[in-house]
C-alpha atoms as a PDB file:
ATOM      1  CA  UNK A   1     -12.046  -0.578   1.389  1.00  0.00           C
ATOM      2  CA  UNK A   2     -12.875   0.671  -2.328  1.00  0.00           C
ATOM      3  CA  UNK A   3      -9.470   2.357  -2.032  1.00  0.00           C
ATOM      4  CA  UNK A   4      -8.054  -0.397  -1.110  1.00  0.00           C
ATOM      5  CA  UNK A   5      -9.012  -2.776  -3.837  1.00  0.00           C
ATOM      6  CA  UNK A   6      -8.574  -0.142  -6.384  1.00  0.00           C
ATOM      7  CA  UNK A   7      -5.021   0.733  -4.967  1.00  0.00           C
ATOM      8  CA  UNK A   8      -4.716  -3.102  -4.932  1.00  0.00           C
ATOM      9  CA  UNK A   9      -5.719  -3.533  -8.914  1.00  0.00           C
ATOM     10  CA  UNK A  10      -3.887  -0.553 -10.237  1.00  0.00           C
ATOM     11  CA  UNK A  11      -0.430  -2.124  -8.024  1.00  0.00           C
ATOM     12  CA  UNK A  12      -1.260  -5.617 -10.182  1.00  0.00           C
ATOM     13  CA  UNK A  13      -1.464  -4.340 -13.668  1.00  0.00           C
ATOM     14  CA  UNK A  14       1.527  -2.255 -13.095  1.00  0.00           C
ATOM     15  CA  UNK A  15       3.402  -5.606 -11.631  1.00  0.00           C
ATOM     16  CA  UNK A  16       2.003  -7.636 -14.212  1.00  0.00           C
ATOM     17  CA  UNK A  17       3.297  -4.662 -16.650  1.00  0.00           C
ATOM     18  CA  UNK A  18       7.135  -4.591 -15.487  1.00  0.00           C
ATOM     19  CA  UNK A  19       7.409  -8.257 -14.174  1.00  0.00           C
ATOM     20  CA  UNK A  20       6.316  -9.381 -18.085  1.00  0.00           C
ATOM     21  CA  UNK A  21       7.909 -12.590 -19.306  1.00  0.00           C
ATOM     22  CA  UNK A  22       9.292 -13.685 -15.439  1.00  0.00           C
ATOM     23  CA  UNK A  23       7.605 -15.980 -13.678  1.00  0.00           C
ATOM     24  CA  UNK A  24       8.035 -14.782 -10.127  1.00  0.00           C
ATOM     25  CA  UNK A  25       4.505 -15.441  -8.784  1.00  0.00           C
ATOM     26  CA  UNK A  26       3.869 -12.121  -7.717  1.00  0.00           C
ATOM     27  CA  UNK A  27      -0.376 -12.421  -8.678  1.00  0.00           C
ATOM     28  CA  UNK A  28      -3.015 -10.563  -7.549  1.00  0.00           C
ATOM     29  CA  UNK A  29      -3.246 -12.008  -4.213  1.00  0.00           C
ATOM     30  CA  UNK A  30      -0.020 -10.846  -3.564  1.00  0.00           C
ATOM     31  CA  UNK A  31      -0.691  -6.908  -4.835  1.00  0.00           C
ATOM     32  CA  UNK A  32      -4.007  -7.055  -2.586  1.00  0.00           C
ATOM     33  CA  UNK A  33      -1.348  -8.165   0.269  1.00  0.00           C
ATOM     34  CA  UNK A  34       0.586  -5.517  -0.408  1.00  0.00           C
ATOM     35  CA  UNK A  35      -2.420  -2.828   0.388  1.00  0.00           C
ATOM     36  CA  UNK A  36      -4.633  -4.312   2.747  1.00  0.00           C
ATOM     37  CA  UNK A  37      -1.750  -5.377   5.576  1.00  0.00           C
ATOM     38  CA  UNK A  38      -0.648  -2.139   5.957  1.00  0.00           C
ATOM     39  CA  UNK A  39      -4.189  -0.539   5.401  1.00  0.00           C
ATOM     40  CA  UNK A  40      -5.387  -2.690   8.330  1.00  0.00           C
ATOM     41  CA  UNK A  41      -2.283  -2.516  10.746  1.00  0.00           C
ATOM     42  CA  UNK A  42      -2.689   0.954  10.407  1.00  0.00           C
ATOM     43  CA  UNK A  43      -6.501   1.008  11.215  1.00  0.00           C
ATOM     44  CA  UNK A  44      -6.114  -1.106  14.213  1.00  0.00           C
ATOM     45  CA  UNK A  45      -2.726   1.657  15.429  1.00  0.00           C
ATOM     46  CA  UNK A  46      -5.514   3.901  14.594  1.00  0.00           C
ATOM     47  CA  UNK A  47      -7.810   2.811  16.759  1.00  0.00           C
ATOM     48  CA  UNK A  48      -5.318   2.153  19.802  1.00  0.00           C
ATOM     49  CA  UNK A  49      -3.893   5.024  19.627  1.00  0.00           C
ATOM     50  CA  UNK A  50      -7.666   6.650  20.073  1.00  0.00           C
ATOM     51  CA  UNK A  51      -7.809   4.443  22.854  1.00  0.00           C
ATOM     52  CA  UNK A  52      -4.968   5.002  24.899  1.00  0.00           C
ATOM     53  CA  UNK A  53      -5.267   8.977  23.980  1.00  0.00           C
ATOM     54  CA  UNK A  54      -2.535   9.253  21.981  1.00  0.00           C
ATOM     55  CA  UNK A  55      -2.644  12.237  19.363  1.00  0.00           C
ATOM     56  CA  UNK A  56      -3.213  11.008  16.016  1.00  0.00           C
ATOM     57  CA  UNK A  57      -0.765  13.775  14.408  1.00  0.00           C
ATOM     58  CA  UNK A  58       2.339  11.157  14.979  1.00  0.00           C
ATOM     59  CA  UNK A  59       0.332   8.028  13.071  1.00  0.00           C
ATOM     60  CA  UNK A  60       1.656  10.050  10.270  1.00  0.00           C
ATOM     61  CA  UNK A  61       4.879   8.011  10.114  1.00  0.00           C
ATOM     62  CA  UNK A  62       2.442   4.622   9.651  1.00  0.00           C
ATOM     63  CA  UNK A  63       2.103   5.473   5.971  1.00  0.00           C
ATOM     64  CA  UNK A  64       5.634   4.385   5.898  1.00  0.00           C
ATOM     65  CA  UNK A  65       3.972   0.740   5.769  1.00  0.00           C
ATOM     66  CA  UNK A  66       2.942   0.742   2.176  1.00  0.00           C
ATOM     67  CA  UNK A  67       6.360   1.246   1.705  1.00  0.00           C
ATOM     68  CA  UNK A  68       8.067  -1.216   3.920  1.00  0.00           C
ATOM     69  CA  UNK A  69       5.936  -3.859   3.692  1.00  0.00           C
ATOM     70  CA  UNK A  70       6.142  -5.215  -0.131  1.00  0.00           C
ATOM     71  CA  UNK A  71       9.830  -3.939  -0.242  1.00  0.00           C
ATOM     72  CA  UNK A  72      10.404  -6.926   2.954  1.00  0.00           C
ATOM     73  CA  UNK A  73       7.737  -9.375   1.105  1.00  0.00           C
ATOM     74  CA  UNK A  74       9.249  -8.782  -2.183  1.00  0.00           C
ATOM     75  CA  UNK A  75      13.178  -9.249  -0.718  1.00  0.00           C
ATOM     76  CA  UNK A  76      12.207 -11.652   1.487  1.00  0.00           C
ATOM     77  CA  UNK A  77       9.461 -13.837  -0.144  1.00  0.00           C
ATOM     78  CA  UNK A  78      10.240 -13.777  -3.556  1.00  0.00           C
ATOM     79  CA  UNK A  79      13.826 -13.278  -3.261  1.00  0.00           C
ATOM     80  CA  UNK A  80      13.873  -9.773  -5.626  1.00  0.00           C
ATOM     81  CA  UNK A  81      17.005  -7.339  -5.181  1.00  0.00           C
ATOM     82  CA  UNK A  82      16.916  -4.838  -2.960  1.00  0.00           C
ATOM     83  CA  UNK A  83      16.679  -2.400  -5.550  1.00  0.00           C
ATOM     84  CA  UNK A  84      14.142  -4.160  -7.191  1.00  0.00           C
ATOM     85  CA  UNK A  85      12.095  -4.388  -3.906  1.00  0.00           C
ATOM     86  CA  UNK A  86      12.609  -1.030  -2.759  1.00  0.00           C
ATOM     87  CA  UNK A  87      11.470   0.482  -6.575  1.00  0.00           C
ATOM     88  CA  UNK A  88       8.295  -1.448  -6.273  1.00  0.00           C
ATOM     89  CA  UNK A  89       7.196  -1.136  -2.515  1.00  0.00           C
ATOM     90  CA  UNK A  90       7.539   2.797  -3.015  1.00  0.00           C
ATOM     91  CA  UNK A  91       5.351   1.908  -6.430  1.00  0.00           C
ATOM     92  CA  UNK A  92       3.213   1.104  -4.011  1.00  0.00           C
ATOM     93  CA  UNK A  93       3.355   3.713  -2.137  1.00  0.00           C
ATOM     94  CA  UNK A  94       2.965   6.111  -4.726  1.00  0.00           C
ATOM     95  CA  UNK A  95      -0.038   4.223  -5.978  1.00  0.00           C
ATOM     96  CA  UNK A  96      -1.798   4.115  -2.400  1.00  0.00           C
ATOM     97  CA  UNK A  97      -1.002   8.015  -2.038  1.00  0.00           C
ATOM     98  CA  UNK A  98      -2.712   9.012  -5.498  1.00  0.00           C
ATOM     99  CA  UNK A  99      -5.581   6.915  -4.637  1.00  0.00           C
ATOM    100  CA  UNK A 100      -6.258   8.489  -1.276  1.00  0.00           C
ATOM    101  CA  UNK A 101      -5.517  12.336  -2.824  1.00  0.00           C
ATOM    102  CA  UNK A 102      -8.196  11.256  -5.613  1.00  0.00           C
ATOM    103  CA  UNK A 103     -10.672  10.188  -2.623  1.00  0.00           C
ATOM    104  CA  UNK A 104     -10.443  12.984  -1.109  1.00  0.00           C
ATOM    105  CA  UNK A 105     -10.913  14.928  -3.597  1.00  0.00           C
ATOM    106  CA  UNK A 106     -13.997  13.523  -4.879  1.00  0.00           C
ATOM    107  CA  UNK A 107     -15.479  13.387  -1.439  1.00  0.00           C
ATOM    108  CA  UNK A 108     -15.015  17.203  -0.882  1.00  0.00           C
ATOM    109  CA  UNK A 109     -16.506  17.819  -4.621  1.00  0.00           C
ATOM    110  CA  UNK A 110     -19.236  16.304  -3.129  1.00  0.00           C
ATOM    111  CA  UNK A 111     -19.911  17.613   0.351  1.00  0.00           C
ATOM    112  CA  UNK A 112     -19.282  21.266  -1.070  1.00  0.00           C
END
C-alpha cells in the first residue's frame, strides 16, 4: 500500500505538472484511482488464481492494467485524446514500475 500511495503522489504532481493552466479535474483522487484499481484487481486475480491453481507466471500480463486503466478513464471520463490518454496511462505505468524496482531494491538491501 506505501507503493501505492507513493506511485499515486508522484502520478499527481506529474499531472498537475503537464495538465498546468487546464482545468480538466483530473485531482488527486483521480491519480490515487489510477493506482489502486489496478493494484487491487490485480491482488484479488492474484489471489484466484492461487485458488483455482493456476500458475502465477501468466499474471504477468495484469501489469498491463496500470496502463489500460487511466488511458480508458482519461478517454472516457474526461474526454482527453487518445494520444493524450495513452501518453499518460503509460506515465503511469512507468511511474508504478520504478516504484516497485525501487521496493525491491530496498527490501533486498535489507534482508542481505
Amino acid at each position: 500500500m506505501i507503493q501505492a500511495l507513493l506511485a499515486s503522489g508522484i502520478v499527481f504532481g506529474l499531472l498537475k505538472f503537464f495538465e498546468r493552466d487546464k482545468d480538466r479535474g483530473l485531482d488527486g483522487f483521480t491519480s490515487i484511482t489510477f493506482v489502486l484499481v489496478p493494484a487491487l484487481l490485480i491482488f484479488l486475480l492474484t489471489i484466484g488464481a492461487g485458488i483455482a491453481g493456476i500458475s502465477q507466471q501468466f499474471l504477468i500480463v495484469l501489469v498491463a492494467l496500470y496502463f489500460m486503466i487511466p488511458m480508458l478513464m482519461l478517454r472516457l471520463q474526461f474526454e482527453l485524446s487518445w494520444k493524450q490518454s495513452a501518453q499518460y496511462g503509460l506515465l503511469v505505468l512507468l511511474v508504478v514500475i520504478a516504484i516497485d524496482i525501487l521496493f525491491y531494491i530496498m527490501l533486498s538491501a535489507i534482508a542481505a
